[in-house]
Every structure is written in C-alpha cells, then in structure tokens.
Protein backbone atom coordinates (compact mmCIF):
# COMPACT_ATOMS: atom_id res chain seq x y z
CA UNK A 1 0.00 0.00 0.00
CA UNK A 2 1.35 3.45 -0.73
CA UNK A 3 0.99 6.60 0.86
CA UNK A 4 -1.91 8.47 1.56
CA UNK A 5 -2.96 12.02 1.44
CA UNK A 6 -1.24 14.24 4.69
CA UNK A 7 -4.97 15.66 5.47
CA UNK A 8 -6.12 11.85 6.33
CA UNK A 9 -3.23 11.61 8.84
CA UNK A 10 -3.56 10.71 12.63
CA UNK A 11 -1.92 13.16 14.90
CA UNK A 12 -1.38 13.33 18.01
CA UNK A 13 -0.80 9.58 19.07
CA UNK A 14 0.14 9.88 22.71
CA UNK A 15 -2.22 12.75 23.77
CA UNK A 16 -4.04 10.59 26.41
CA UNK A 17 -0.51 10.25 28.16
CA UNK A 18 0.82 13.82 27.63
CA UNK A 19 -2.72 15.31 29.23
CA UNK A 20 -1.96 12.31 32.34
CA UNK A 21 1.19 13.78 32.54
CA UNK A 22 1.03 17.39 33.14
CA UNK A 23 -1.60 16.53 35.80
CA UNK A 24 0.57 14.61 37.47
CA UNK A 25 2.99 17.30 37.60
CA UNK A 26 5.69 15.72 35.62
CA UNK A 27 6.16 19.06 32.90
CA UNK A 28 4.15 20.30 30.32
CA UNK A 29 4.04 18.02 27.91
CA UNK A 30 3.22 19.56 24.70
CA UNK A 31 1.92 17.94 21.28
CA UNK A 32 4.78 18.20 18.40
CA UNK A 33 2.36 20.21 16.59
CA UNK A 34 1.99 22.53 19.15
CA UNK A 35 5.72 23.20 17.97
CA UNK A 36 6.42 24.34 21.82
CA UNK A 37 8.98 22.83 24.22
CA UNK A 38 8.53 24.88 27.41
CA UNK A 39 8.21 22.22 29.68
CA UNK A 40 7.40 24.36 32.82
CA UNK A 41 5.40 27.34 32.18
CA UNK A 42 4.52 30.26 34.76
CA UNK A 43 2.89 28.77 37.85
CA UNK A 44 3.18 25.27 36.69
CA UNK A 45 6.79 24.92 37.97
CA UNK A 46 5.42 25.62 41.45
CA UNK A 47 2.63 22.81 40.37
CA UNK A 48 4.93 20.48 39.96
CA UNK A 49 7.12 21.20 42.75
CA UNK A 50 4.30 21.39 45.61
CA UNK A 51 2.81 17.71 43.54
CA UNK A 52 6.15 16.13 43.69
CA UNK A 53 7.25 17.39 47.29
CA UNK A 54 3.84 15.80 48.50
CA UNK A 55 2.40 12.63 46.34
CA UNK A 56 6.83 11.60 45.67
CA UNK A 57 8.56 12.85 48.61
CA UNK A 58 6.01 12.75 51.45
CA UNK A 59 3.75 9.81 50.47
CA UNK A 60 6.07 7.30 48.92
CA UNK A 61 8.20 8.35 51.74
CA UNK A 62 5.86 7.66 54.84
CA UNK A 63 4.92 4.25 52.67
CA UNK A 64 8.88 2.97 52.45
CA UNK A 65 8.62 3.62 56.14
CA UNK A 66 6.25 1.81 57.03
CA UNK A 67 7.30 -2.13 57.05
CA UNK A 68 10.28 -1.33 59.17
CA UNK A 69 8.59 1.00 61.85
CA UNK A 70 7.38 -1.44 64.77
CA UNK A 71 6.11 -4.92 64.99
CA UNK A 72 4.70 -6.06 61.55
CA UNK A 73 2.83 -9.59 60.72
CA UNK A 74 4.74 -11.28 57.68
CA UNK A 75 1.48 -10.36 55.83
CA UNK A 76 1.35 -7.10 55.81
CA UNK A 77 5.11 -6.75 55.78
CA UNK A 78 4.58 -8.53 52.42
CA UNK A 79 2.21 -6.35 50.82
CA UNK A 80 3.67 -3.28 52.01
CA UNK A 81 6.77 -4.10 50.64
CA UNK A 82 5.34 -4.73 47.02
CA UNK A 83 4.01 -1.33 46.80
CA UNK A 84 7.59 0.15 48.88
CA UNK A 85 10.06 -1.35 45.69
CA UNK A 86 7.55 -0.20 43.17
CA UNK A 87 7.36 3.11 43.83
CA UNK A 88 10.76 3.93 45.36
CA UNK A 89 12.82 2.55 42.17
CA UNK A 90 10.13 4.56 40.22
CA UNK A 91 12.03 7.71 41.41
CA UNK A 92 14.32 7.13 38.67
CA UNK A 93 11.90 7.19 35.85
CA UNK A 94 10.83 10.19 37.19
CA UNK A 95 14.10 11.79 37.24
CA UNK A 96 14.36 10.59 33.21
CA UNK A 97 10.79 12.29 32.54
CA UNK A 98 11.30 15.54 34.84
CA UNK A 99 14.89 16.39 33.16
CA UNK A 100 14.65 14.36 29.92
CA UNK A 101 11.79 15.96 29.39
CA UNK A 102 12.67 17.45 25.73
CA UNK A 103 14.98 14.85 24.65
CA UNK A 104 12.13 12.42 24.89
CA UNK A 105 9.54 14.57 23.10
CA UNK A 106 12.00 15.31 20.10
CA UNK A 107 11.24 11.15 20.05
CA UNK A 108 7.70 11.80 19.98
CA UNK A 109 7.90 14.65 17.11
CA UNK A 110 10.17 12.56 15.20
CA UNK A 111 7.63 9.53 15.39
CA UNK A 112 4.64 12.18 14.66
CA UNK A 113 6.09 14.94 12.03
CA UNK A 114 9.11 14.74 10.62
CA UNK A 115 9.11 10.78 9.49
CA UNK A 116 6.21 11.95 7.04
CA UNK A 117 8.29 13.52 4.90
CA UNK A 118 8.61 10.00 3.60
CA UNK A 119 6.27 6.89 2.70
CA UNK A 120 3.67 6.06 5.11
CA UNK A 121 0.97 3.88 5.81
CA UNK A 122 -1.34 5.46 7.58
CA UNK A 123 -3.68 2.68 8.19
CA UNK A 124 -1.02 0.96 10.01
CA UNK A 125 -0.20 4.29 11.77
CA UNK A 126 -4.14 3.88 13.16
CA UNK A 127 -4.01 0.48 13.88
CA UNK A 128 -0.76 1.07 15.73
CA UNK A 129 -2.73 3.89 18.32
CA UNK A 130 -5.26 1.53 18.34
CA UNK A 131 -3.15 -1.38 20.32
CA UNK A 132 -1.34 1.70 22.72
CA UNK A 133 -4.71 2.46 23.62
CA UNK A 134 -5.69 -1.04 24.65
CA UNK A 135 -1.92 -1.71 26.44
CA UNK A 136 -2.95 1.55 28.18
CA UNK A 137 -6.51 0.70 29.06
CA UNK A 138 -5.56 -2.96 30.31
CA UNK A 139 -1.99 -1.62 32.44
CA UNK A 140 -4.78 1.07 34.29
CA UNK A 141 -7.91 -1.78 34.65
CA UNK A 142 -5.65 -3.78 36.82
CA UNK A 143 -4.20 -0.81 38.69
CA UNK A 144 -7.94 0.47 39.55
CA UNK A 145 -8.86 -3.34 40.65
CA UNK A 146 -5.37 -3.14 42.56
CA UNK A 147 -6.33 0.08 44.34
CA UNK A 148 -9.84 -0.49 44.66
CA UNK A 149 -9.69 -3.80 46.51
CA UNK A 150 -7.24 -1.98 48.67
CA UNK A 151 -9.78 0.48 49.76
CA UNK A 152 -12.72 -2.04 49.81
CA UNK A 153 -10.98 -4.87 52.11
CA UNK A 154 -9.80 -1.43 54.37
CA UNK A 155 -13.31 -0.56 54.60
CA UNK A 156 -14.45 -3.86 55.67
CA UNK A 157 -11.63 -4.22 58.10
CA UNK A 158 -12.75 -0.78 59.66
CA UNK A 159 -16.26 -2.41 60.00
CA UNK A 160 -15.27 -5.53 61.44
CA UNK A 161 -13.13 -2.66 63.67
CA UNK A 162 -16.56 -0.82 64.21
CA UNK A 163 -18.66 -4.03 65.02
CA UNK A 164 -15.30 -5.31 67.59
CA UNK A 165 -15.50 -1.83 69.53
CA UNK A 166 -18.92 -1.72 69.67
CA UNK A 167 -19.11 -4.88 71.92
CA UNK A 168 -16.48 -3.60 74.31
CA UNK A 169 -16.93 -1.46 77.45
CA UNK A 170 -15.17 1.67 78.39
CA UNK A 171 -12.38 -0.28 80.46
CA UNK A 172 -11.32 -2.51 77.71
CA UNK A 173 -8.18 -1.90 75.47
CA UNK A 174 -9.31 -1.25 72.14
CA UNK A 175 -7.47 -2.50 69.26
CA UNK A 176 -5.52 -0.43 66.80
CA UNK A 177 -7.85 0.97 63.60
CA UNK A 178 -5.76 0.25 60.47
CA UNK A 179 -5.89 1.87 57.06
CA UNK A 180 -6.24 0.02 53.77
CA UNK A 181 -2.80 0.00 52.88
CA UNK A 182 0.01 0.32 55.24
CA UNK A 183 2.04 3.32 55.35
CA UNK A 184 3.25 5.27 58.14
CA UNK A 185 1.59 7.96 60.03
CA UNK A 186 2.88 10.45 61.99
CA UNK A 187 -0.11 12.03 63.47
CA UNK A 188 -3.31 9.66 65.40
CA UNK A 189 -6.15 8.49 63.47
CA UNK A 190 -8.15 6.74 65.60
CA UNK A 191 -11.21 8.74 66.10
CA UNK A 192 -13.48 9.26 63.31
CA UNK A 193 -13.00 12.29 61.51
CA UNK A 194 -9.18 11.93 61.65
CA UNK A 195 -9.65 8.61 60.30
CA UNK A 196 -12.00 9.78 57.22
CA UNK A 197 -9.29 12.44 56.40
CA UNK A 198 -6.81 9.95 56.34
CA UNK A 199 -8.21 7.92 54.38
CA UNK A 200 -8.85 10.13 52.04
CA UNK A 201 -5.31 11.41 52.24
CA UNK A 202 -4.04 7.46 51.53
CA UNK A 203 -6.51 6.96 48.78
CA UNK A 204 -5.62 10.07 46.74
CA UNK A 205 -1.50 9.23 47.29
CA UNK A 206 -2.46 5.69 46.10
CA UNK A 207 -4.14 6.73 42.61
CA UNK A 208 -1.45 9.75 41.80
CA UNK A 209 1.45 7.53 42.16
CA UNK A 210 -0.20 4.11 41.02
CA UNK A 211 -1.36 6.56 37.79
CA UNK A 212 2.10 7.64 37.63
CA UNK A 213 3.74 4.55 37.56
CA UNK A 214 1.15 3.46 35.15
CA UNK A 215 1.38 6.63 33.25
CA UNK A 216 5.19 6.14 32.63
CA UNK A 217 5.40 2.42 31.90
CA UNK A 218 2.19 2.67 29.10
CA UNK A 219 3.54 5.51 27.53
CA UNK A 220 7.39 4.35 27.18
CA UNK A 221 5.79 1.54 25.66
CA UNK A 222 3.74 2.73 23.41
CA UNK A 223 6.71 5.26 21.82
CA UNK A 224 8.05 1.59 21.42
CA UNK A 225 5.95 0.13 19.72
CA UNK A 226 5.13 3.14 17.27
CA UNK A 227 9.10 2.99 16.50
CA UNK A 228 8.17 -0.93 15.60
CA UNK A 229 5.79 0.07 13.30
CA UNK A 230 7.51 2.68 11.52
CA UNK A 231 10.04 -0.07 10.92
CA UNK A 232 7.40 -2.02 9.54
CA UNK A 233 6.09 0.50 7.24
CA UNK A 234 9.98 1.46 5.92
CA UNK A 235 10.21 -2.17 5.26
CA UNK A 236 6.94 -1.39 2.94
CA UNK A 237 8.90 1.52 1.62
CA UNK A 238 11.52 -0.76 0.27
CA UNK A 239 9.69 -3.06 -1.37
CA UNK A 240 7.48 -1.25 -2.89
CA UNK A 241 10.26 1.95 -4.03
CA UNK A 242 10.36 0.13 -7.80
CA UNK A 243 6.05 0.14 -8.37
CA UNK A 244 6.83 3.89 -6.28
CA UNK A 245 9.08 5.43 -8.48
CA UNK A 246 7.43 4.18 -12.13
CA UNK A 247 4.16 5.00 -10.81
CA UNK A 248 5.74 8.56 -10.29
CA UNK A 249 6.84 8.59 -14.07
CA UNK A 250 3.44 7.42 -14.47
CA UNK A 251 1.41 10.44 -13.26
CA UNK A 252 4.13 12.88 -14.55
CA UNK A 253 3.23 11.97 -18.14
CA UNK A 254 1.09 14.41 -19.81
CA UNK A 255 -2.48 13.27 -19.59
CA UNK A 256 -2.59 14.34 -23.16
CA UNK A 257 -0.81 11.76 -24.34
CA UNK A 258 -1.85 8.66 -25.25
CA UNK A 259 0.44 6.69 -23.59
CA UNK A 260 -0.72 8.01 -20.08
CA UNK A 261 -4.21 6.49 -21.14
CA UNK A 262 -5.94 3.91 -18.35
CA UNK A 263 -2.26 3.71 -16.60
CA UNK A 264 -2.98 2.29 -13.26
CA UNK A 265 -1.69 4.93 -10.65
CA UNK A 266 -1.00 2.86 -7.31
CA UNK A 267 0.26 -0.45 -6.84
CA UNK A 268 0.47 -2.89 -3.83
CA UNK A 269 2.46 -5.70 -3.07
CA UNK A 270 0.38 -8.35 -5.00
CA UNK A 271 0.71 -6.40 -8.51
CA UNK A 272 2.13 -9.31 -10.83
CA UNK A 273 4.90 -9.35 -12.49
CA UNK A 274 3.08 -9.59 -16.40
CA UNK A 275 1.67 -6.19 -14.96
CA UNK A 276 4.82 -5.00 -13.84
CA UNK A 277 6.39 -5.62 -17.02
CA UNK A 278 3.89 -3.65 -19.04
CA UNK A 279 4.42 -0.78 -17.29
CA UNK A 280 8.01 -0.86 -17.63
CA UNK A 281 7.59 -1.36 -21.03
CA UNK A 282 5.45 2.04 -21.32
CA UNK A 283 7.48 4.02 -18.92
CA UNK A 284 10.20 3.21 -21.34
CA UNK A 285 8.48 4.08 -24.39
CA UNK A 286 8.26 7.66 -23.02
CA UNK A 287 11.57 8.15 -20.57
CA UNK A 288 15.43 7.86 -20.84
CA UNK A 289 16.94 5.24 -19.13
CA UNK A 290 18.82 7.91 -17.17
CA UNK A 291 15.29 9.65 -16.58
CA UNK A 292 14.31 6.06 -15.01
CA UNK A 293 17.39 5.71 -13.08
CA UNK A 294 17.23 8.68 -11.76
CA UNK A 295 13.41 8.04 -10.45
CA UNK A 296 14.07 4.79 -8.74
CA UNK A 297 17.36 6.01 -6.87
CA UNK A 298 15.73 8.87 -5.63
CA UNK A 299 13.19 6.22 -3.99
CA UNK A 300 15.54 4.70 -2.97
CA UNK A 301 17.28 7.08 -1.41
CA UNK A 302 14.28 8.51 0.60
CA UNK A 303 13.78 4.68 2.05
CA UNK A 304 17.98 5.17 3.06
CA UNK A 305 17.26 8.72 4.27
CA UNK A 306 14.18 7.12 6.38
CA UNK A 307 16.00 4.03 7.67
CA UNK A 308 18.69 6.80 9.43
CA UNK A 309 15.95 8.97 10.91
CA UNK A 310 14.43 5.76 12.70
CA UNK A 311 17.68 4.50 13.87
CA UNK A 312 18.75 8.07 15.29
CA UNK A 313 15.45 8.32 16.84
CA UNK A 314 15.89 4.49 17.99
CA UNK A 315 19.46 5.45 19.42
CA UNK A 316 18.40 8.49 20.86
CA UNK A 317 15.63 6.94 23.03
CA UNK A 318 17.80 3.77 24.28
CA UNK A 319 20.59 6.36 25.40
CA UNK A 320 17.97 8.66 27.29
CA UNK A 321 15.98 5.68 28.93
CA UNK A 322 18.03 2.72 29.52
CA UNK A 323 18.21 3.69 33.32
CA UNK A 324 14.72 3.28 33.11
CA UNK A 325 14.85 -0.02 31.82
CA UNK A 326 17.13 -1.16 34.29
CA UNK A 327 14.78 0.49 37.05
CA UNK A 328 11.86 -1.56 35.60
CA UNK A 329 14.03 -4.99 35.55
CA UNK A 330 14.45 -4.41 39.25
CA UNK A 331 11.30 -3.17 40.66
CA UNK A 332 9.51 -5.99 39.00
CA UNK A 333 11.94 -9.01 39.47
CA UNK A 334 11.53 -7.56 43.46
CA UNK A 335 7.82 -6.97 43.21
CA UNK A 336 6.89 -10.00 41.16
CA UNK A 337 8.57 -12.19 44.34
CA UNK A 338 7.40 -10.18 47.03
CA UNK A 339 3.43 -10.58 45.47
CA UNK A 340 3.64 -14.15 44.93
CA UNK A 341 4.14 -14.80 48.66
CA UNK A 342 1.63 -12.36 49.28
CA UNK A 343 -0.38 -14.37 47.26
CA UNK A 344 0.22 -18.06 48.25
CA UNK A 345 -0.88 -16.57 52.26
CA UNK A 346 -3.91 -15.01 50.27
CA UNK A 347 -5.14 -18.38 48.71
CA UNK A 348 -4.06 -20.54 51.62
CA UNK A 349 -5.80 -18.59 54.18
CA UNK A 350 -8.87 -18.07 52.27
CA UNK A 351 -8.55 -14.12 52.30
CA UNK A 352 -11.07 -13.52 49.17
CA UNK A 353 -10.72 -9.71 49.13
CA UNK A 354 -6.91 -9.18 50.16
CA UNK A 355 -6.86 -12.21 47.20
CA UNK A 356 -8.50 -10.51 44.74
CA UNK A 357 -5.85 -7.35 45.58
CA UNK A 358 -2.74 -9.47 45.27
CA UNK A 359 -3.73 -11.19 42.03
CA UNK A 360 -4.48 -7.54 40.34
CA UNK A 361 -1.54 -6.59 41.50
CA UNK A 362 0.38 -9.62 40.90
CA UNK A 363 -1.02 -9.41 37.02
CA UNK A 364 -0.34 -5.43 36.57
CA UNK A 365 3.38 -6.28 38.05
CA UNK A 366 3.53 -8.53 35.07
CA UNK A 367 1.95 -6.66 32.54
CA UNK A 368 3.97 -3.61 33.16
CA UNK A 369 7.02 -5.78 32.69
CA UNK A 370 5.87 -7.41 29.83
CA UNK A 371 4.73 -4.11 28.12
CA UNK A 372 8.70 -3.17 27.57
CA UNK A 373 10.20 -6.60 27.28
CA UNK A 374 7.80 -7.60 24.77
CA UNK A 375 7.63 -4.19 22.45
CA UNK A 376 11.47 -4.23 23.08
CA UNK A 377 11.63 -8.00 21.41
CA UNK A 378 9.24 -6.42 18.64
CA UNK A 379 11.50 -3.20 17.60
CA UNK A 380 14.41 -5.69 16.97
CA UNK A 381 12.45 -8.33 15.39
CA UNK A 382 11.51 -5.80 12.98
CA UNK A 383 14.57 -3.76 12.51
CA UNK A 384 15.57 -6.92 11.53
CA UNK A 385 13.44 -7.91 8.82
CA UNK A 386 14.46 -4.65 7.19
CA UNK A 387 17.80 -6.62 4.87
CA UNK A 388 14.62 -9.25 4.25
CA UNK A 389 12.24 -5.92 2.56
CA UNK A 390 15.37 -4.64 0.86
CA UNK A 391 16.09 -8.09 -0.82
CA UNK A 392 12.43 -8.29 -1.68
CA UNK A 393 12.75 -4.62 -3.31
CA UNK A 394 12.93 -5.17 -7.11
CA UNK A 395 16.59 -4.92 -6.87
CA UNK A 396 17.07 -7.22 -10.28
CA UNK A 397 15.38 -4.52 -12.03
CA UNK A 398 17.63 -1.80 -11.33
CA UNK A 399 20.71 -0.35 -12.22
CA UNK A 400 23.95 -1.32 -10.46
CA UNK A 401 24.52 1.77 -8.76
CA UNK A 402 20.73 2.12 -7.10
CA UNK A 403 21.86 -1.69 -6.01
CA UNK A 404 24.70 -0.66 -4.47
CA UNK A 405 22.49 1.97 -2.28
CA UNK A 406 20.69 -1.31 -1.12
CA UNK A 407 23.78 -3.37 -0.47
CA UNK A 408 24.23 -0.47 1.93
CA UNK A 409 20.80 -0.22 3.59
CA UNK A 410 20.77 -4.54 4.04
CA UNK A 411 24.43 -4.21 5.76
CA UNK A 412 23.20 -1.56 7.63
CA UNK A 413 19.84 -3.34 8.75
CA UNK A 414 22.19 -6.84 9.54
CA UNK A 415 23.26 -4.75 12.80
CA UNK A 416 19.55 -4.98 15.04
CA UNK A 417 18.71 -2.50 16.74
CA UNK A 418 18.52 -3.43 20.49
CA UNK A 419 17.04 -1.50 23.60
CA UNK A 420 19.13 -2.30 26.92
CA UNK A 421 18.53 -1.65 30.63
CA UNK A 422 21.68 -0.02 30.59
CA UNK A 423 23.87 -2.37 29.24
CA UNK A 424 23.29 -5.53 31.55
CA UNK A 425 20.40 -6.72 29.48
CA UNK A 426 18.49 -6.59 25.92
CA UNK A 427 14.82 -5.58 26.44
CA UNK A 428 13.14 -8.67 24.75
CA UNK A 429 11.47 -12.42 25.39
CA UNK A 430 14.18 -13.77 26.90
CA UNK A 431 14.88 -10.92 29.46
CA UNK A 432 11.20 -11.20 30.35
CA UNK A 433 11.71 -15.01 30.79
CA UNK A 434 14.43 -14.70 33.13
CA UNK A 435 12.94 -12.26 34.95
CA UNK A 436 10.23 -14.18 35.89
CA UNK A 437 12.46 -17.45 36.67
CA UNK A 438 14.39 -15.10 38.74
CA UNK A 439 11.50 -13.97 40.65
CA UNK A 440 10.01 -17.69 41.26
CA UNK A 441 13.52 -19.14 42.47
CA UNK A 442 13.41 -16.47 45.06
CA UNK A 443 9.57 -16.77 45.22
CA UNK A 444 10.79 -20.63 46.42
CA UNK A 445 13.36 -19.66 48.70
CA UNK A 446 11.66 -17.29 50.94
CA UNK A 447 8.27 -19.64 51.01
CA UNK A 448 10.96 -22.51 52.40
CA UNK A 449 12.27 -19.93 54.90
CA UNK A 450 8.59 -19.52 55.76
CA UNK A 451 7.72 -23.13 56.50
C-alpha cells in the first residue's frame, strides 16, 4: 500500500498520556504540533514542585517507612513491601521524565512529524494507536482493581473494627484501627473524623502515584511500539520503491498523451509481475533510461534517508531511557517475588478480598514488565526484517549503482537494533523469561524460609 494524502493523517498519538502527565505534575508536555517545548510554564513549575514534594517525597516516603517501623505480621510486611520497591525505584523514571523531558519529546515529534516527509501507511499508523490504547486501558484496569480492593478490604476491616468496639466497654483496650494499605503515620487516626481524612489522604497518594507509575510504563511503551511500526512501514517503503518510483513517471506523463491512457496509478504488493512488465515497457516508451534511473534512486534514497531517521530516533531513546529499563528490571523481578508470597498466604488462608488485591496486582506487576520486554523483542524483530524488505525490493530490475544503495541499507539493517537496561540486558522475550524465573527461584526460597 502506498501513501496516503497528509490531510487523512492521525496526529497526536500519545495525547491521552501527555494530558496524564502534566496533571501529574511531571512538565508540560506539549503535542509536536503545538511546535512548543517549554516544559514548565509560569505557575506550573510551582505545580509540579508542591505535587512532587507531596504525592513523591512525602507519600512514597511515609509508605517505604512503614514495614520497618514497629512490629509487623509477615502479611502485611509482604504487601507493604510490594508497593515500597515499586514506587521507590520509580524515582528514577521520574528523574528521566522531569529532566529528559525534551529529549524524549524530540522522540515523539520525530515519530509524529518529521518521518512523514517520507512513505507512510497510515492505516497501520491507526491500527498502531489503536493497540497503545488497549496496552494503556488494560496496564490502568488492573491498577484500579489493585487500588480499589485496597480500599474495599480497608473498609471492611474498619467495620469488622466498628462491630469489635462496639461490643467492648469503656475499660477494655481497644485495638488499633488500620488503614487500607500500610504506610506510616505520623499524626493519630483513631477517632473518626481523623480517620475519614486519612483515608482520604491514603486513597488520593495511592491513585497519583499508582497513575504515575502506570502513566510512565504505558507511555514508554507505546513510543516503542510506534518505532516498531515505523520499521514495519519502511520495510513497505523498500519493497514497494520500484512500483513507487514508475508510478511517479506514471502520473508525470502528460495526460494528453496517449500513452498516459488507463495507466494504473497505485500499486500494492500483490501487482504481478506480467503487470509490472507492461508498465516498464510504457514508462520506457516515453523516458530515458537515465530519466528512469534517476526516479528509482531517488526512492531509494528517501527509504535510506528514512531508515537513518528511525535509527537516530531508535538510538536516541535507548541512550535517554536505559536507566529506566534497568529500574523496571528491578522493581519488578523484586515486586513480582514479594506478590507471589503475598499471594500463596492469600489463597491458603482463604482471604477472598486481600486475594482478589494481590492477584491484580500480581497481574499489573507482570503486565507492566511485559509491556517493555515484549515491544522491546518487537522493535528488533523488525529492525531486523528490514535486509529481508530490501532483498524483496525489485533490486534485479535496477541499475547497479541504485543496487549498491541497497547493499548499503541490508548491511546496515544486519546490525539490530537493540534496547538495553543499561547495558546488563536486551529488552526482549528472553529478558522477560528470566525475569520471571528469577523472581520464582526467590519466590521458592523465601516460602521454604517460611515453612
């Protein structure tokens, strides 16, 4: 399939992210064809700052607290934990989005506006926003069961607290009233409207970092996987640049002329090669061979001019994030252990709602693992198949020095193009394999230690 008309182009393929972000205080995202990069206008520097200092800082602060301030049973310490590695080695990513802030949307304009000024397909372009928005929508439906549980097995705890209390006299020694996710509080909650406030305090720190976390992990990978498909597509560019560049000729010709007459205009991948030949043999009958040369090098040259611009976007993005990668490989190898435990106690104790909890959580741990590992294995799987397109270009048909041009591009494309979490490991199947037999042998040794 061959380009389509600019006017018929999507735009803006991350703007569900970018408005997420600059609520969450992490700069002012702006669309590339907003053609603006001031990341912290006017009062929202102070946004940020006062957003950071109290949902980063102060709550993920009082939470990493928590599980070693005071006696703690194994299953809270547990659960607590999963939440303390999450968002403390999340701390990094938001150091890469707070100061990488324009490197990373140069990605974005790259991926948006300047890569049309060559061949698209802007059908896969769609389908391509399509699956972010469903790798979004999925990542946040198991972070709102996560957090909801949370607040739903705290509110029946506070009832079965509530009924417990009720049933006591004024002599007896009540028992503590605990929140729906442990985290350390400095002040006393025990009375009711202290306890309301508190939990509304907990609630609202739960959603603006789970949404970050979620925000940041969905978004990274859906920049991946649009820098997939625009691999993809160039590998369209290449096999299609012979049909490209004749169908070119084609609609130069005068239309007064009768060789012009009932010329098909586009062609697509399936166009045999009887049909092939009789358009050569009209192209021919009104252009030089030097007029024809010319045509299908300069095709060819826009595919070499577009395989640079992904790879120096590519590049660009693995230098700026592979901390982030490497935060992500820890944080879930951690939290992927840490819920599994949590999980066995769940299921052998019978807790249905705290169950319900771990498994959300226990699937979005995965999921946000598997969003990077997996889009990672797909940008080098198709990187790869590039050398494939270019020996499936037409290359018999043209002259020896447009070959040459290719013999370029396929030596070029022989070197994959690999994300790493900064340089211990390749973001792809395998590292997502390991880090889930890495997480189950120590899954195995602390459940032993346990028995």
């Amino acid at each position: 399939m061959l380009e389509t008309e600019a006017v018929d182009r999507p735009t803006r393929y991350f703007a569900i992210h970018f408005y997420l972000l600059r609520f969450l205080g992490l700069g002012w995202w702006h669309h590339p064809d907003e053609d603006d990069n001031n990341n912290f206008p006017g009062l929202y520097i102070y946004y940020t700052i006062i957003t950071e200092i109290i949902w980063v800082a102060g709550f993920v602060g009082l939470e990493s607290i928590d599980p070693f301030i005071g006696d703690k049973d194994i299953d809270r310490f547990m659960f607590s934990l999963s939440f303390v590695i999450t968002h403390d080695l999340t701390i990094i990513k938001l150091y890469i989005f707070l100061f990488k802030n324009r490197a990373i949307q140069d990605i974005v304009r790259t991926l948006e506006i300047d890569i049309y000024k060559f061949y698209q397909n802007n059908n896969r372009n769609r389908a391509t926003i399509r699956s972010t928005k469903i790798m979004t929508g999925s990542f946040l439906f198991f972070g709102w069961i996560t957090i909801g549980n949370t607040n739903v097995y705290g509110t029946i705890q506070d009832n079965r607290w509530r009924a417990e209390v009720a049933q006591l006299n004024d002599t007896s020694l009540r028992p503590p009233r605990t929140l729906p996710q442990p985290i350390y509080i400095p002040w006393k909650y025990q009375t009711d409207a202290s306890y309301i406030s508190t939990f509304i305090l907990e609630t609202v720190g739960l959603l603006w970092t789970g949404h970050i976390v979620m925000t940041i992990d969905t978004f990274i990978g859906s920049v991946i996987l649009h820098m997939s498909s625009q691999f993809v597509i160039l590998q369209e560019a290449f096999m299609t640049s012979y049909d490209r560049a004749l169908s070119q000729l084609v609609s130069d010709m005068p239309r007064s002329n009768n060789i012009a007459d009932n010329m098909p205009i586009e062609y697509d991948d399936n166009v045999s090669e009887d049909s092939l030949d009789k358009m050569v043999a009209k192209v021919k009958s009104f252009y030089t061979e030097e007029q024809i040369e010319s045509a299908v090098e300069k095709c060819v040259r826009e595919c070499i001019l577009q395989h640079q611009a992904l790879i120096s976007c590519v590049e660009k993005f693995r230098v700026n994030y592979s901390y982030g990668f490497m935060t992500q490989l820890l944080s879930s190898m951690a939290a992927i252990c840490v819920v599994m435990v949590q999980v066995s106690q769940d299921a052998s104790s019978f807790k249905s709602i705290r169950l319900v909890t771990s498994l959300a959580f226990f699937v979005a741990m995965i999921i946000q693992l598997a969003i990077q590992c997996f889009t990672g294995n797909e940008l080098t799987l198709q990187t790869e198949r590039v050398s494939n397109a270019v020996m499936q270009s037409k290359w018999e048909r043209m002259t020896p020095r447009v070959r040459r041009y290719l013999l370029m591009a396929m030596l070029r494309a022989q070197r994959p193009l690999r994300l790493t979490a900064a340089g211990f490991a390749y973001m792809d199947n395998g590292c997502f394999l390991a880090i889930m037999k890495a997480a189950y042998s120590y899954y195995a040794v602390l459940s032993q230690k346990e028995v």
